[in-house]
Protein backbone atom coordinates (compact mmCIF):
# COMPACT_ATOMS: atom_id res chain seq x y z
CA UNK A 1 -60.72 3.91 -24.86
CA UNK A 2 -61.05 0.39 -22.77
CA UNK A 3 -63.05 0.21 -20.07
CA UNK A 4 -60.37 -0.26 -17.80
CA UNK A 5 -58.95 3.17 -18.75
CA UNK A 6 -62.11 4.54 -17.94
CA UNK A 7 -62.25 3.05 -14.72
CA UNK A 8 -58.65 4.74 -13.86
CA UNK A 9 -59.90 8.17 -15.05
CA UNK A 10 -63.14 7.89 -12.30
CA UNK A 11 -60.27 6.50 -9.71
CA UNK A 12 -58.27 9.57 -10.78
CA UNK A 13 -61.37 11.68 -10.18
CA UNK A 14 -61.88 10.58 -6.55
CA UNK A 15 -64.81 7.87 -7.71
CA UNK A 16 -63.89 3.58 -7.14
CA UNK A 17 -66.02 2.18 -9.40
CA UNK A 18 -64.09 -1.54 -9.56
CA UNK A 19 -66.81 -2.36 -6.64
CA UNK A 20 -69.68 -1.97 -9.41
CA UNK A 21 -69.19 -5.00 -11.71
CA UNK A 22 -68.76 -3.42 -15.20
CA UNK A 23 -66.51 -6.71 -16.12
CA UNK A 24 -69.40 -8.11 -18.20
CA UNK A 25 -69.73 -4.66 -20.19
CA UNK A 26 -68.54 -5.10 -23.86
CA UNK A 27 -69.39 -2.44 -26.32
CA UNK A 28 -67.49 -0.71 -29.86
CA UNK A 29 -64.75 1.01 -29.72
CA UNK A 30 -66.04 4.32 -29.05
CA UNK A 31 -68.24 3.10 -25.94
CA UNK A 32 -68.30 5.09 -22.62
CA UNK A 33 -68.64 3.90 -18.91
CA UNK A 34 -71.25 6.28 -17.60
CA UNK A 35 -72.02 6.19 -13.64
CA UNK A 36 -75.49 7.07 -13.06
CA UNK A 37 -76.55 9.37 -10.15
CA UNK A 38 -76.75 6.92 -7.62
CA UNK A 39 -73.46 5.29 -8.12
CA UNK A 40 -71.50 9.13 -8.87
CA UNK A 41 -73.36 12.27 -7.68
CA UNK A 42 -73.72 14.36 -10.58
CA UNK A 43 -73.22 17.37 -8.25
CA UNK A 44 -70.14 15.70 -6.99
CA UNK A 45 -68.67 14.42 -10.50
CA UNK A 46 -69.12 18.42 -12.25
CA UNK A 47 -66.85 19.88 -9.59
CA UNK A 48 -63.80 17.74 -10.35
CA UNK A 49 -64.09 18.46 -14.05
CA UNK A 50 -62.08 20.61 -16.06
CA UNK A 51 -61.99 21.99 -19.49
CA UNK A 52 -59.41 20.16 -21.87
CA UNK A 53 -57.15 23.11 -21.93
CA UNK A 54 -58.24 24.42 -18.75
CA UNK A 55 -57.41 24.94 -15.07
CA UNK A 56 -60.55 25.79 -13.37
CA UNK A 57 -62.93 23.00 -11.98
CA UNK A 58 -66.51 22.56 -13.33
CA UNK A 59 -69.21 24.41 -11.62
CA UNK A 60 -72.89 23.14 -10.55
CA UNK A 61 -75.13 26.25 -11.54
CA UNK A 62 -76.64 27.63 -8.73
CA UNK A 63 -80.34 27.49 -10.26
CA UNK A 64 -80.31 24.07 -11.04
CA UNK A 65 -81.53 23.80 -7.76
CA UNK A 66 -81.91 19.30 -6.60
CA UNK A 67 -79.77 16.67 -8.81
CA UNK A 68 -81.78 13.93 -7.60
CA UNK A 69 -84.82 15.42 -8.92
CA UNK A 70 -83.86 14.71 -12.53
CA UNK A 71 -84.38 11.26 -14.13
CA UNK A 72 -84.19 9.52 -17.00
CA UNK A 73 -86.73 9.81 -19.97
CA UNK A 74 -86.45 6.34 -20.80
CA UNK A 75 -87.52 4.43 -18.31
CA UNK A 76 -84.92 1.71 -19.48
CA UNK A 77 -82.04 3.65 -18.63
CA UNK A 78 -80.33 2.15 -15.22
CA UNK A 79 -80.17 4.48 -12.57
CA UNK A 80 -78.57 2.16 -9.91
CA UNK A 81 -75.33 0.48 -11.89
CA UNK A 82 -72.58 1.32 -14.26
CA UNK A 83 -73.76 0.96 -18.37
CA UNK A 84 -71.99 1.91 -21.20
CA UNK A 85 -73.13 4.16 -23.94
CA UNK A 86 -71.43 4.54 -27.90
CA UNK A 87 -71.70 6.98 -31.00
CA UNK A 88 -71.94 9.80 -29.04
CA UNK A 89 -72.60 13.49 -30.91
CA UNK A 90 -72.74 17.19 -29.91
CA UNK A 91 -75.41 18.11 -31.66
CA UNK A 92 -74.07 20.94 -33.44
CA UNK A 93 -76.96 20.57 -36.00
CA UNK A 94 -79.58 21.72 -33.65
CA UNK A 95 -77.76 24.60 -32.62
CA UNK A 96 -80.44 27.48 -32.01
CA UNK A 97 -82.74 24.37 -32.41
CA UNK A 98 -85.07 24.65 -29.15
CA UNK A 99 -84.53 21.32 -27.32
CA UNK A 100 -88.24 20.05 -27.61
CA UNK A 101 -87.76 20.44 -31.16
CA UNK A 102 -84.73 18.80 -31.88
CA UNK A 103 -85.38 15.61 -29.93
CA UNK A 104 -88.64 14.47 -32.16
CA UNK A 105 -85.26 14.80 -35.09
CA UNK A 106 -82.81 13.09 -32.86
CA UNK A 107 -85.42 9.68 -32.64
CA UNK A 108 -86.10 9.90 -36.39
CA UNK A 109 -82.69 9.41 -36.77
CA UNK A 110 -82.92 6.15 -34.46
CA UNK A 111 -80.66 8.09 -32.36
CA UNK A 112 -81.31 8.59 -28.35
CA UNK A 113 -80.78 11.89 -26.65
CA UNK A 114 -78.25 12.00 -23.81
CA UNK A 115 -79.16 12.01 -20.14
CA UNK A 116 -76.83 14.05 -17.46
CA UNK A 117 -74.84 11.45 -16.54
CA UNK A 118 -74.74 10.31 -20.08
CA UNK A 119 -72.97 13.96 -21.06
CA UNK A 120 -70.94 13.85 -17.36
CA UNK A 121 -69.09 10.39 -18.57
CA UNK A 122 -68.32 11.54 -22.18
CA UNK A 123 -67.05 14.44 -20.76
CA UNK A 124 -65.09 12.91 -17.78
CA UNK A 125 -63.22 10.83 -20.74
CA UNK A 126 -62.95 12.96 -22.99
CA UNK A 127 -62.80 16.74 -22.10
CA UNK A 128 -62.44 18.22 -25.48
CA UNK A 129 -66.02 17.42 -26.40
CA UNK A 130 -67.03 20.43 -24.70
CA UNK A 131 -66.02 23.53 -26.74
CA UNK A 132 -66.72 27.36 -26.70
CA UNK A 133 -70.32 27.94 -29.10
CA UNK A 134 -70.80 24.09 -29.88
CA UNK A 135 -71.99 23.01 -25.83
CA UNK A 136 -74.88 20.69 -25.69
CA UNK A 137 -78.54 20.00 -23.81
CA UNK A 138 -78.40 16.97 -22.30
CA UNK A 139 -82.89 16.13 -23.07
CA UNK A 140 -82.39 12.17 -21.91
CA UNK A 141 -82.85 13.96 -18.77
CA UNK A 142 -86.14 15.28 -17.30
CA UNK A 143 -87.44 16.91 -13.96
CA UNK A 144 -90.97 16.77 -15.09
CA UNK A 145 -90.81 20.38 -16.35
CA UNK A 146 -89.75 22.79 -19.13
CA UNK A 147 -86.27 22.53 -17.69
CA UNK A 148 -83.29 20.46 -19.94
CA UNK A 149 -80.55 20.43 -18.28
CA UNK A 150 -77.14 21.41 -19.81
CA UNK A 151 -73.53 21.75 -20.35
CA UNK A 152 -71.62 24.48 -21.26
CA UNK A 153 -68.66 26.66 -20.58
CA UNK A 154 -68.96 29.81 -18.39
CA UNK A 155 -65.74 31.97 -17.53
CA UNK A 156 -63.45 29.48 -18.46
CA UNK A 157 -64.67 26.20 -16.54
CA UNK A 158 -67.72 23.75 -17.32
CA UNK A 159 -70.81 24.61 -16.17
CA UNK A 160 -73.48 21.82 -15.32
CA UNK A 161 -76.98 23.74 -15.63
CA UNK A 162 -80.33 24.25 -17.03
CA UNK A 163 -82.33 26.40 -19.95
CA UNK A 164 -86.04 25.90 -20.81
CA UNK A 165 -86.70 23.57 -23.54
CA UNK A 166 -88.72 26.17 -25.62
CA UNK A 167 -85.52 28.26 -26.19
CA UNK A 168 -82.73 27.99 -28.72
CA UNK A 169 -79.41 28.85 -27.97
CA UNK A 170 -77.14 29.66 -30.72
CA UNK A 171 -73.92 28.01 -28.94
CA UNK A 172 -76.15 25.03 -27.50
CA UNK A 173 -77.39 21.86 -29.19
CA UNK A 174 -78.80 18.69 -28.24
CA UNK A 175 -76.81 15.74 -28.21
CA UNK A 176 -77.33 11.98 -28.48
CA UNK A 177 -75.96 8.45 -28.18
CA UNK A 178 -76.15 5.92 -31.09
CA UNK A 179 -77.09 3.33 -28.21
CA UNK A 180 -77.03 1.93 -24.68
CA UNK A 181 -75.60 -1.18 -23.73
CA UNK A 182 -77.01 -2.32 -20.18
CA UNK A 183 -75.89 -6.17 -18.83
């Protein structure tokens, strides 16, 4: 999908991002325009999403408790303008693979695992991603804690929240991003 599609899908959502300048951003094929926090609330972003067959809007869990607490784990990662990410994957080979374990296999693949905003964007663009038993941890993303935050369905809409990273899930892996691009 071209970036300029992916600008018209955040437009679509309620979110001008033609003001950031993402003209410069060049990626492969399969690269997505992820907004960090500070340019598209993450708490703001969740609520306007909706399953790819669905009708109800995304939910922020009510535990997850203060968006702006999480950061990136790589300090490289812009949190203040528009960057592009490409080779996404679910992670559906670390299902009931605790987070903390999974991520040590992720980077021996040479692979990076996803922030929030990272999982938000692929999402946003593509909403089939996200499907019943195969959701994803987003570990890119860090409080400073035991917490990974997450994505996955609960009664029928998408569900922005949080397990500890010392628990599997069967129906929640970690996923990852074959690269960032960053101008």
């Amino acid at each position: 999908m071209r970036i300029a599609e992916q600008l018209e899908r955040y437009a679509q959502l309620g979110f001008d991002l033609r003001s950031c300048d993402v003209g410069a951003l060049e990626g492969p094929r399969d690269a997505v325009l992820v907004a960090p926090h500070a340019v598209v609330p993450v708490q703001d972003l969740i609520v306007r999403l909706r399953l790819a067959d669905g009708v109800k809007t995304g939910i922020l869990d009510r535990n997850f408790e203060d968006p702006d607490r999480y950061r990136p784990v790589d300090p490289a990662v812009p949190t203040d303008r528009p960057y592009l990410v490409h080779g996404f994957e679910r992670g559906v080979e670390y299902l009931n693979v605790r987070p903390r374990d999974a991520v040590p296999q992720i980077v021996a693949r040479r692979r990076l695992p996803m922030t929030i905003e990272e999982g938000l964007a692929v999402f946003a663009q593509f909403p089939s991603v996200l499907r019943r038993n195969e959701c994803f941890s987003l570990a890119g993303s860090t409080r400073g804690d035991k917490r990974v935050p997450a994505l996955w369905i609960s009664g029928g809409a998408p569900k922005l929240g949080w397990c500890f990273a010392g628990a599997p899930h069967t129906w929640l892996g970690t996923s990852s991003v074959a690269g960032r691009i960053v101008d």
